[in-house]
C-alpha atoms as a PDB file:
ATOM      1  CA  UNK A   1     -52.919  65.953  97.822  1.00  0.00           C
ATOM      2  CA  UNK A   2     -52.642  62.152  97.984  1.00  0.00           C
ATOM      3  CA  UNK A   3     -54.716  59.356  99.289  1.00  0.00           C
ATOM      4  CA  UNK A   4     -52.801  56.536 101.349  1.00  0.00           C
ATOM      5  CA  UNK A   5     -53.609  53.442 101.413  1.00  0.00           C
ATOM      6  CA  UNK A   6     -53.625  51.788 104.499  1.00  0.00           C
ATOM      7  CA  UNK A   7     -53.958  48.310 106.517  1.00  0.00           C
ATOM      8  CA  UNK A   8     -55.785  47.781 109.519  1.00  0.00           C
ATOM      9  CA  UNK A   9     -55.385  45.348 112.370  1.00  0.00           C
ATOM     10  CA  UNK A  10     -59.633  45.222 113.342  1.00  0.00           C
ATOM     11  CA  UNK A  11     -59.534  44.019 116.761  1.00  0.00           C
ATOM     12  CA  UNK A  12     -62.682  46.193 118.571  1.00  0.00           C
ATOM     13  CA  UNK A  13     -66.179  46.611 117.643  1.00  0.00           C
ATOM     14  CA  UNK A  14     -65.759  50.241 116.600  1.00  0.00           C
ATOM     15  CA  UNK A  15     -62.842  51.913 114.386  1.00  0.00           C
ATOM     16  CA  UNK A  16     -61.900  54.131 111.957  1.00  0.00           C
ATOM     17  CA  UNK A  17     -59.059  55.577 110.536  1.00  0.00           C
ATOM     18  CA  UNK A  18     -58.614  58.605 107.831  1.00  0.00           C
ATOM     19  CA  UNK A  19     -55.627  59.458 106.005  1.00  0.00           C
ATOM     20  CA  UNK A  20     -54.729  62.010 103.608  1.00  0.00           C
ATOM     21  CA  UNK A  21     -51.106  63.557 102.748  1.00  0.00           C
ATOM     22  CA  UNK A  22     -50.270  66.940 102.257  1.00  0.00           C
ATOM     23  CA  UNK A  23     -46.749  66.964 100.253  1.00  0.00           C
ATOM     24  CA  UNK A  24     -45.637  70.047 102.470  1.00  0.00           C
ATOM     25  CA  UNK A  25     -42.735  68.380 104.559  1.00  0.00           C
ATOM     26  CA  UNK A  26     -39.668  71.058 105.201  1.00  0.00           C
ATOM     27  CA  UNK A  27     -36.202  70.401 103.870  1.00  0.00           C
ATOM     28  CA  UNK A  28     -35.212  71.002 107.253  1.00  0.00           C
ATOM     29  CA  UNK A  29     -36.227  67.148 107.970  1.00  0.00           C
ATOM     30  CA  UNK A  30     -33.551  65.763 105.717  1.00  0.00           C
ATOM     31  CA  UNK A  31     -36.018  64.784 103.034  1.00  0.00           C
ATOM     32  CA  UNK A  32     -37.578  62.380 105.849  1.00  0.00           C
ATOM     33  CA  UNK A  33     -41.402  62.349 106.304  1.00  0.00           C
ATOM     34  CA  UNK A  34     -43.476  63.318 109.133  1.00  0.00           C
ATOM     35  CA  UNK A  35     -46.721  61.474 110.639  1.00  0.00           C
ATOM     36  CA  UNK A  36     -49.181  63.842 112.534  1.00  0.00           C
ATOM     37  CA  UNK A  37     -51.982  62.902 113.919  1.00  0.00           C
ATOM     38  CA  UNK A  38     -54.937  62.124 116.856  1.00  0.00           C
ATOM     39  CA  UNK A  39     -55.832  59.152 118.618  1.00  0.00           C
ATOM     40  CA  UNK A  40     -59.169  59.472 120.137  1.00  0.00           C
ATOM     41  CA  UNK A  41     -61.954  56.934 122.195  1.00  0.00           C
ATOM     42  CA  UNK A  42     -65.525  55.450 120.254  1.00  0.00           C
ATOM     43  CA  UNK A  43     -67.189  58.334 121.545  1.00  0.00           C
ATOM     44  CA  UNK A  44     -64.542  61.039 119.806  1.00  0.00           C
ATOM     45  CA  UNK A  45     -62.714  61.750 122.808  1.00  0.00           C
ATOM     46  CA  UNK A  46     -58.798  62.687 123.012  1.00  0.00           C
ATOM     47  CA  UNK A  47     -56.690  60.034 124.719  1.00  0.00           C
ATOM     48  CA  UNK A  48     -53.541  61.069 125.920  1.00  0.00           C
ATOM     49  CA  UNK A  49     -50.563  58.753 126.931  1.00  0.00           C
ATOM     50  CA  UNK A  50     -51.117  56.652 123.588  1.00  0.00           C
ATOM     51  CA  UNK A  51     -47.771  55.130 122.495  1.00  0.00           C
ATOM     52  CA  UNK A  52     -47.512  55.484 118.665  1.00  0.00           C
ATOM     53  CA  UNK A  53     -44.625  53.417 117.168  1.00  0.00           C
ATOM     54  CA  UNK A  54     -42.800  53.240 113.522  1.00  0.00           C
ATOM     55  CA  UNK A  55     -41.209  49.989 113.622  1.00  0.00           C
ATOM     56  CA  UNK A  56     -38.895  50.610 110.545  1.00  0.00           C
ATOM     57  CA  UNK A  57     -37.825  53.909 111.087  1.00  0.00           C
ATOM     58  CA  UNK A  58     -37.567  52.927 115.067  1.00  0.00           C
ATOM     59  CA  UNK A  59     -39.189  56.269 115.842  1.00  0.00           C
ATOM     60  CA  UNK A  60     -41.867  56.415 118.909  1.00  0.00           C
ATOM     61  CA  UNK A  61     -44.294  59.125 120.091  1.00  0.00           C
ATOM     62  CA  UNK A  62     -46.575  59.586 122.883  1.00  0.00           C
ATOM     63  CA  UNK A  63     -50.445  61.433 122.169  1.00  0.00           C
ATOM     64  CA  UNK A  64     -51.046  64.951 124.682  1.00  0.00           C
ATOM     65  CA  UNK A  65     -53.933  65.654 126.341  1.00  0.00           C
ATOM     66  CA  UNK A  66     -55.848  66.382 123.176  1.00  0.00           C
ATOM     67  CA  UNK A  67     -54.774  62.961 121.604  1.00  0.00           C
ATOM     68  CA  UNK A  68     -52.613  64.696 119.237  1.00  0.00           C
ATOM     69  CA  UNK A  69     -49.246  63.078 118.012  1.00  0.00           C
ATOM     70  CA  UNK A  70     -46.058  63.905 115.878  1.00  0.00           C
ATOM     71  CA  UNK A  71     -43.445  61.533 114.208  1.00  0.00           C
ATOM     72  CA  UNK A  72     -40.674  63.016 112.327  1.00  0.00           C
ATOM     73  CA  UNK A  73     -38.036  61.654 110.110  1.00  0.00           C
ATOM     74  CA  UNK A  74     -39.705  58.330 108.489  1.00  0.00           C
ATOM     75  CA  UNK A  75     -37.675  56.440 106.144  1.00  0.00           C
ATOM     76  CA  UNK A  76     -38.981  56.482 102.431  1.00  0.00           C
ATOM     77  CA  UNK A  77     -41.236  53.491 101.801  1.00  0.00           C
ATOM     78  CA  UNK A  78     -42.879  51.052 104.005  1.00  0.00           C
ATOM     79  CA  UNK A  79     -43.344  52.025 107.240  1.00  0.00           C
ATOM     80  CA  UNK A  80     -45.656  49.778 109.711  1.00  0.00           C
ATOM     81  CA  UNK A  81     -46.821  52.298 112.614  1.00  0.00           C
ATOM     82  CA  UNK A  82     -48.838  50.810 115.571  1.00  0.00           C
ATOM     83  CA  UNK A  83     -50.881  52.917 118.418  1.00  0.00           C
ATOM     84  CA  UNK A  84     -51.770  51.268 121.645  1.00  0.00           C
ATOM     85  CA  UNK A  85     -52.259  52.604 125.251  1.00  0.00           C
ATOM     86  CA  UNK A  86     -53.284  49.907 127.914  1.00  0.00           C
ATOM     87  CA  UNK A  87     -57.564  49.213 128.496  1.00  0.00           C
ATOM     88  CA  UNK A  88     -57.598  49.708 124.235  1.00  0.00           C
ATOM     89  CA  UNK A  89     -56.845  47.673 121.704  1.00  0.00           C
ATOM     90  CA  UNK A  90     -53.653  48.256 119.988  1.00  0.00           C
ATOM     91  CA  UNK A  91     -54.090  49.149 116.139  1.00  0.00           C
ATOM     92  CA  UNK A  92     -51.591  47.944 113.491  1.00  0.00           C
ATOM     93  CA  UNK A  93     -51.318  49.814 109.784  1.00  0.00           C
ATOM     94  CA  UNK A  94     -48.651  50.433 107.469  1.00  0.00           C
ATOM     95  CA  UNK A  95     -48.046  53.546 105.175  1.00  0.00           C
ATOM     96  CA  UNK A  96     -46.627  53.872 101.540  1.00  0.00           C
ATOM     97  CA  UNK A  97     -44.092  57.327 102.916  1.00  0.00           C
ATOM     98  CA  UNK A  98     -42.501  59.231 100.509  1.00  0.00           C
ATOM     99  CA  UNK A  99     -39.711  61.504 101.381  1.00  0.00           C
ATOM    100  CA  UNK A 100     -41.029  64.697 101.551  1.00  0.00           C
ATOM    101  CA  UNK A 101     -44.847  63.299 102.598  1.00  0.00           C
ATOM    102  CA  UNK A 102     -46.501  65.147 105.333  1.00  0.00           C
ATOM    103  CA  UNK A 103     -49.490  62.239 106.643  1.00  0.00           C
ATOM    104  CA  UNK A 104     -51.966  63.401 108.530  1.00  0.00           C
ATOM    105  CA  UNK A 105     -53.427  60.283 110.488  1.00  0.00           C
ATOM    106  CA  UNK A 106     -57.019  60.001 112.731  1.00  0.00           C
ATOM    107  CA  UNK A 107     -57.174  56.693 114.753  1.00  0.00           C
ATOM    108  CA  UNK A 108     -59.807  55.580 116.844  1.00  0.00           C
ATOM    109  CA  UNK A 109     -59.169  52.966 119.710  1.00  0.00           C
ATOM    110  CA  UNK A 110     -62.221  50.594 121.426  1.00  0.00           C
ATOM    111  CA  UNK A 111     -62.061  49.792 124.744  1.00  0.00           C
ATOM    112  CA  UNK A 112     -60.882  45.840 125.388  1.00  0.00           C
ATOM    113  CA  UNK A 113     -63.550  45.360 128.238  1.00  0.00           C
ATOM    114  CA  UNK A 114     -67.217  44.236 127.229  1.00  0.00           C
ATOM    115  CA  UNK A 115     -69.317  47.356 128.524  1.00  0.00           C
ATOM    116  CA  UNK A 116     -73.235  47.331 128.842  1.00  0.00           C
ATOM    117  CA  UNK A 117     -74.475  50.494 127.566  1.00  0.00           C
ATOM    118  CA  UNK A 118     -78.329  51.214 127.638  1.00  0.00           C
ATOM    119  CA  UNK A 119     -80.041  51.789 124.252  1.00  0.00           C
ATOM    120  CA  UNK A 120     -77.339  51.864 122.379  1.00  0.00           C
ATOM    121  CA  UNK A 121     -76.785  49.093 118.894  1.00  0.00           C
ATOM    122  CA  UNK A 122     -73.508  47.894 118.214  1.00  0.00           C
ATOM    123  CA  UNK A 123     -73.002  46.902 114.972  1.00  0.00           C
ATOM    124  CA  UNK A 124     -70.092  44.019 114.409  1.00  0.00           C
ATOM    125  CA  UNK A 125     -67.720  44.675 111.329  1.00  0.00           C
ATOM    126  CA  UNK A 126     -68.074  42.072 108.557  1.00  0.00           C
ATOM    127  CA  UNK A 127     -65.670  39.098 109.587  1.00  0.00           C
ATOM    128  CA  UNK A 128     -62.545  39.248 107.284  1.00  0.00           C
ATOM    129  CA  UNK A 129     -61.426  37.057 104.466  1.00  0.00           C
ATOM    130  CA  UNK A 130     -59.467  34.793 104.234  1.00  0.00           C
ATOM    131  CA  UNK A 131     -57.132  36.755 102.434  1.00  0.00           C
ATOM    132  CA  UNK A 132     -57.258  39.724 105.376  1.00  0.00           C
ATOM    133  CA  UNK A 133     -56.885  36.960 107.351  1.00  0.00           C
ATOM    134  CA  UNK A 134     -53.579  35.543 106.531  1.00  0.00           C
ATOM    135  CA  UNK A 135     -52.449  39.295 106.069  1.00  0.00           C
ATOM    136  CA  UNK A 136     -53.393  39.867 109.119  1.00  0.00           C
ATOM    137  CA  UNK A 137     -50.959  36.774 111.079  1.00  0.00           C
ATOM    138  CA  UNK A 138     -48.445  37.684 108.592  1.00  0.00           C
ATOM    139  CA  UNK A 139     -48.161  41.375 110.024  1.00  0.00           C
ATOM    140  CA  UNK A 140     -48.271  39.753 113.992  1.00  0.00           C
ATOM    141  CA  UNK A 141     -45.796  37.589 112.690  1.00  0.00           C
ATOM    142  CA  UNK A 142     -43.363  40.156 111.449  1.00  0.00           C
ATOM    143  CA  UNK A 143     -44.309  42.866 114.107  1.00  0.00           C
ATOM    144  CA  UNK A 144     -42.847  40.355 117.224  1.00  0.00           C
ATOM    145  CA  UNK A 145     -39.974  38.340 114.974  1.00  0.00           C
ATOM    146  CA  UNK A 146     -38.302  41.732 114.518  1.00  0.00           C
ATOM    147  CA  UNK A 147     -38.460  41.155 111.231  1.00  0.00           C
ATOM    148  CA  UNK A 148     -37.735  44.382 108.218  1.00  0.00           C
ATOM    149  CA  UNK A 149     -41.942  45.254 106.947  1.00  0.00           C
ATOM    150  CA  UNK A 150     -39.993  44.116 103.672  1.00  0.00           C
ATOM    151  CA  UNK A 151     -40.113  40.609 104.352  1.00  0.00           C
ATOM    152  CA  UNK A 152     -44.177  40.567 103.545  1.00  0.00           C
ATOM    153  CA  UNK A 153     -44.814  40.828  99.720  1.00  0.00           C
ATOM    154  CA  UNK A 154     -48.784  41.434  99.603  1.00  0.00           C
ATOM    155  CA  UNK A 155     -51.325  39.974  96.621  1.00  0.00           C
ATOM    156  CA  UNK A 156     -51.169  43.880  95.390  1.00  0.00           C
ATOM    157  CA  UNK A 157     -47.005  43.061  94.275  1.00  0.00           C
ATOM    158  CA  UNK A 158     -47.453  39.762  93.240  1.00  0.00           C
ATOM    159  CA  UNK A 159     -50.058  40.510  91.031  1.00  0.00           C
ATOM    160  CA  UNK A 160     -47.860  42.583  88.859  1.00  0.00           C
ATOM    161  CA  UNK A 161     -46.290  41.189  85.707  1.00  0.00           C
ATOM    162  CA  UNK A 162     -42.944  39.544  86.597  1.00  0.00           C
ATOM    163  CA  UNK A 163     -42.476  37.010  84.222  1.00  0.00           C
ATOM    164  CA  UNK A 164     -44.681  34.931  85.896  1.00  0.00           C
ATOM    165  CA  UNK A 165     -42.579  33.746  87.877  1.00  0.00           C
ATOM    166  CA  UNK A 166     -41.853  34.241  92.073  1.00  0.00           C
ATOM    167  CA  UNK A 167     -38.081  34.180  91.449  1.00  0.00           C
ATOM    168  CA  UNK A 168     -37.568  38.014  90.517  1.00  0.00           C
ATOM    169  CA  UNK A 169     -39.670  38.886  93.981  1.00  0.00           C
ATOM    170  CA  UNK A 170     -37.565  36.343  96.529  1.00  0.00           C
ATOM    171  CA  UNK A 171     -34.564  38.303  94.813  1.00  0.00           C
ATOM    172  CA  UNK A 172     -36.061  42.160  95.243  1.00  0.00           C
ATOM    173  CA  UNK A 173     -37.069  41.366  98.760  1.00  0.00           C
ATOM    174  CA  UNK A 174     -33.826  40.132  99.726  1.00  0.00           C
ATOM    175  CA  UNK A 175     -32.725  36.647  99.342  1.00  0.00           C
ATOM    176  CA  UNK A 176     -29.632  36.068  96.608  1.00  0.00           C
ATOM    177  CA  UNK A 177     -29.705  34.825  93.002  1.00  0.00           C
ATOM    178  CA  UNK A 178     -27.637  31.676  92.044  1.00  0.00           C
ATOM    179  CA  UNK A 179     -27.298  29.592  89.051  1.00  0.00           C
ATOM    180  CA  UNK A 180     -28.547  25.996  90.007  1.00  0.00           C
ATOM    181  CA  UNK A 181     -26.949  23.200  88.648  1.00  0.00           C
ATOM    182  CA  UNK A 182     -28.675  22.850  85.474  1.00  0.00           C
ATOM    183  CA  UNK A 183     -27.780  26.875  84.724  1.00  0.00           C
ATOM    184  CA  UNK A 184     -31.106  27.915  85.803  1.00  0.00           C
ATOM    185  CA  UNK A 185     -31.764  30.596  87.877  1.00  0.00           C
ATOM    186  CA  UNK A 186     -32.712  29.931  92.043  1.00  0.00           C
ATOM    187  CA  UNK A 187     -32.172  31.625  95.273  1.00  0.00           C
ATOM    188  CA  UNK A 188     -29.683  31.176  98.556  1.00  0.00           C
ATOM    189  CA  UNK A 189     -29.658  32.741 101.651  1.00  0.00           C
ATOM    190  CA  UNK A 190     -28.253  36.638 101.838  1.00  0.00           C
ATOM    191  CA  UNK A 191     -24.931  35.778 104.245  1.00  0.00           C
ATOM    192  CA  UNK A 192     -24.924  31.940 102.798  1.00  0.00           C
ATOM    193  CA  UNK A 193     -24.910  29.281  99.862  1.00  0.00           C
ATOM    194  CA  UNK A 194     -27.832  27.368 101.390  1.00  0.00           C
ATOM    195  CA  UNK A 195     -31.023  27.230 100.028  1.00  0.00           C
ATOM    196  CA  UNK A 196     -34.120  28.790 102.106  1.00  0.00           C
ATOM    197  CA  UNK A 197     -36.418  26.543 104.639  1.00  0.00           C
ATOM    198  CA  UNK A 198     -39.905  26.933 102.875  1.00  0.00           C
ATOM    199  CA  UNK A 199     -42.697  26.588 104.120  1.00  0.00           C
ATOM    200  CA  UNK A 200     -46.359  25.791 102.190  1.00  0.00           C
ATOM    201  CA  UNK A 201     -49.084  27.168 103.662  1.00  0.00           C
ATOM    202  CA  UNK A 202     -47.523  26.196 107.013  1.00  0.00           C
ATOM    203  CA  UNK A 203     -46.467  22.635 105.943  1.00  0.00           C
ATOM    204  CA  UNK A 204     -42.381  22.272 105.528  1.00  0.00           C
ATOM    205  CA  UNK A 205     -40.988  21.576 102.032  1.00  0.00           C
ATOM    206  CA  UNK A 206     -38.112  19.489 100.913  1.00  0.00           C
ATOM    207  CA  UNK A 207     -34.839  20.608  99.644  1.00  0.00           C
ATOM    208  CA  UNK A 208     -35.954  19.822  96.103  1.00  0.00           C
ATOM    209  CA  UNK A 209     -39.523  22.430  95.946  1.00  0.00           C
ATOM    210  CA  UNK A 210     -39.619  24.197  93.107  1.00  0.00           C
ATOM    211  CA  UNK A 211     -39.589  27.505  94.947  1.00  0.00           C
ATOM    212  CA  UNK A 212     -38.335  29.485  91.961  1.00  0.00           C
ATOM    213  CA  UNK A 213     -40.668  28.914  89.123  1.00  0.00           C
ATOM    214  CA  UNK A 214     -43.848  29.297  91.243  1.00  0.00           C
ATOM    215  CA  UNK A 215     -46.615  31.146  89.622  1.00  0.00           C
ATOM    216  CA  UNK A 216     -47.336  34.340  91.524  1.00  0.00           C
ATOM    217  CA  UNK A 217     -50.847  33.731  90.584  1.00  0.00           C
ATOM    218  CA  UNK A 218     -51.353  30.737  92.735  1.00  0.00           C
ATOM    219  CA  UNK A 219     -49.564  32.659  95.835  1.00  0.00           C
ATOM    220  CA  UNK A 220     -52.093  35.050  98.271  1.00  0.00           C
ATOM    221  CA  UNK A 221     -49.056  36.220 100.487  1.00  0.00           C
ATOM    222  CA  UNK A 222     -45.476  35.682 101.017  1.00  0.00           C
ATOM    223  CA  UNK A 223     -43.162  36.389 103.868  1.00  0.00           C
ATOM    224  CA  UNK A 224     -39.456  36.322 103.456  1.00  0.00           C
ATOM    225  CA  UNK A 225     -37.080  35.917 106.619  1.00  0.00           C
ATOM    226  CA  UNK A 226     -33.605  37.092 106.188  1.00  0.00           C
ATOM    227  CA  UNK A 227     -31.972  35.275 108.600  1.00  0.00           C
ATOM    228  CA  UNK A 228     -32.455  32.749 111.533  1.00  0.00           C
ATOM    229  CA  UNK A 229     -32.701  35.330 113.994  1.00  0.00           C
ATOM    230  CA  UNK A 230     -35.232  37.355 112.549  1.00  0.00           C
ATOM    231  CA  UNK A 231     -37.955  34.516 111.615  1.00  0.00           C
ATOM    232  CA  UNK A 232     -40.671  33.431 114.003  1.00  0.00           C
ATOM    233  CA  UNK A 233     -39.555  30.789 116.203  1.00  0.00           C
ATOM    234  CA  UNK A 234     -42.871  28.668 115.397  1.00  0.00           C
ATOM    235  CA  UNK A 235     -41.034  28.323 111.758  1.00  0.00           C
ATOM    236  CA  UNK A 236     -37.649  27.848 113.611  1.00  0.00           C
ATOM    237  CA  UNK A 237     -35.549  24.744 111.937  1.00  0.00           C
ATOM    238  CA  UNK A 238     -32.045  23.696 111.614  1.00  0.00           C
ATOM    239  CA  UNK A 239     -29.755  23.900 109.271  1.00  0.00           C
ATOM    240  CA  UNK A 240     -31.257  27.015 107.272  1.00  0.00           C
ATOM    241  CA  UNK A 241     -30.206  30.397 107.720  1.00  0.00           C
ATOM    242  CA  UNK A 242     -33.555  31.817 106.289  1.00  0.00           C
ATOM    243  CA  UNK A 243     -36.954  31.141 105.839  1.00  0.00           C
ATOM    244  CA  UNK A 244     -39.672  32.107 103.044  1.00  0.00           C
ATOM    245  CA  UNK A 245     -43.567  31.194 104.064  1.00  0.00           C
ATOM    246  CA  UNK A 246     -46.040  30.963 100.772  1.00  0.00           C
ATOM    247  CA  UNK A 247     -49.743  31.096 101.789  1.00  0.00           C
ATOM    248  CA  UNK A 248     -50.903  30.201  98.539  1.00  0.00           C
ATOM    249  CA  UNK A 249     -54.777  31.104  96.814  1.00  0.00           C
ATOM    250  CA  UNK A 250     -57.920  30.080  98.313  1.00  0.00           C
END
């Protein structure tokens, strides 16, 4: 049995969301995983005609009458699943799927309409951090550029040892490694020579940052755009055929 640990995109006053994998998939599913689940109301009631979406494995489902749902055939790794059905919030959360995971999911939707309800104490979440924060934008970022759930490399990765240095990550999460001038080691865009656009904490960057030998410890977040078609178009510039955002440690 494994625990999985998930993200959550808080939007209503009341949610709450249990996971818990049973490694019981069949080989009949091509060694693909399967997501099965309920979406229910604040008061534990089924809602039917949910629309439950895995963004990387472009697979969609719609909840019955009892709320329950079934996705089959997730790609290994990563997967970013939303639920939404219109007069609820939409919820946003993203999986760690192995191939042969079976992921049994509960998720609980709040109405988006203030409601008056006699007696009754509603208790606000804790606001977020900043850190949950920028996560947060990053994921609404990626979720309506069309972006791969790749192109966000969390505090969780960049906290692990690489050399202590961001070059080996740009280079795992898909941007290619080139020799600068000097011999040393730097990155271009995957289908050119040029160098990425960066971006500091939302402020543009010369062709001349130091991208590569930046200290994962001083970076919260990164997000790493492929190509000009699949970054937001609030980062949009010419010129550049990709674009990396650092939100760096506050």
């Amino acid at each position: 049995m494994r625990l999985v640990r998930v993200w959550l995109a808080l939007r209503g006053v009341i949610t709450a969301v249990a996971i818990m994998g049973l490694a019981t998939a069949s080989p009949l599913h091509g060694q693909r995983a399967i997501v099965a689940g309920v979406v229910m109301d604040t008061a534990g009631l089924p809602l039917e005609a949910a629309q439950i979406s895995a963004f990387r494995s472009q697979l969609q489902a719609m909840s019955d009458r009892r709320g329950q749902f079934v996705l089959i055939g997730l790609k290994k790794g990563r997967e970013l699943i939303q639920v939404r059905r219109i007069g609820y919030y939409a919820q946003v959360f993203e999986l760690e799927v192995e191939a042969t995971d079976t992921l049994r999911v509960g998720i609980t939707l709040a109405k988006d309409s203030i409601q008056r309800l006699p007696d009754v104490a509603v208790v606000a979440p804790p606001a977020p951090t900043p850190a949950e924060r920028l996560e947060r934008e990053a994921y609404e970022r990626i979720l309506w550029s069309t972006a791969p759930v790749s192109a966000l490399i969390p505090r969780a990765e960049l906290a692990k040892e690489y050399g202590g240095r961001l070059y080996p990550l740009l280079v795992k999460h898909g941007l290619k490694s080139r020799l600068n001038r000097r011999g040393g080691d730097s990155v271009v865009c995957p289908r050119s020579s040029s160098p990425p656009t960066v971006f500091l904490d939302g402020m543009g960057m010369g062709a001349d940052f130091g991208l590569e030998t930046m200290s994962p410890d001083q970076v919260e977040l990164v997000e790493v755009y492929r190509s000009s078609v699949a970054r937001p178009t609030q980062y949009n510039t010419p010129g550049s055929g990709c674009t990396v955002l650092i939100w760096t440690r506050r």
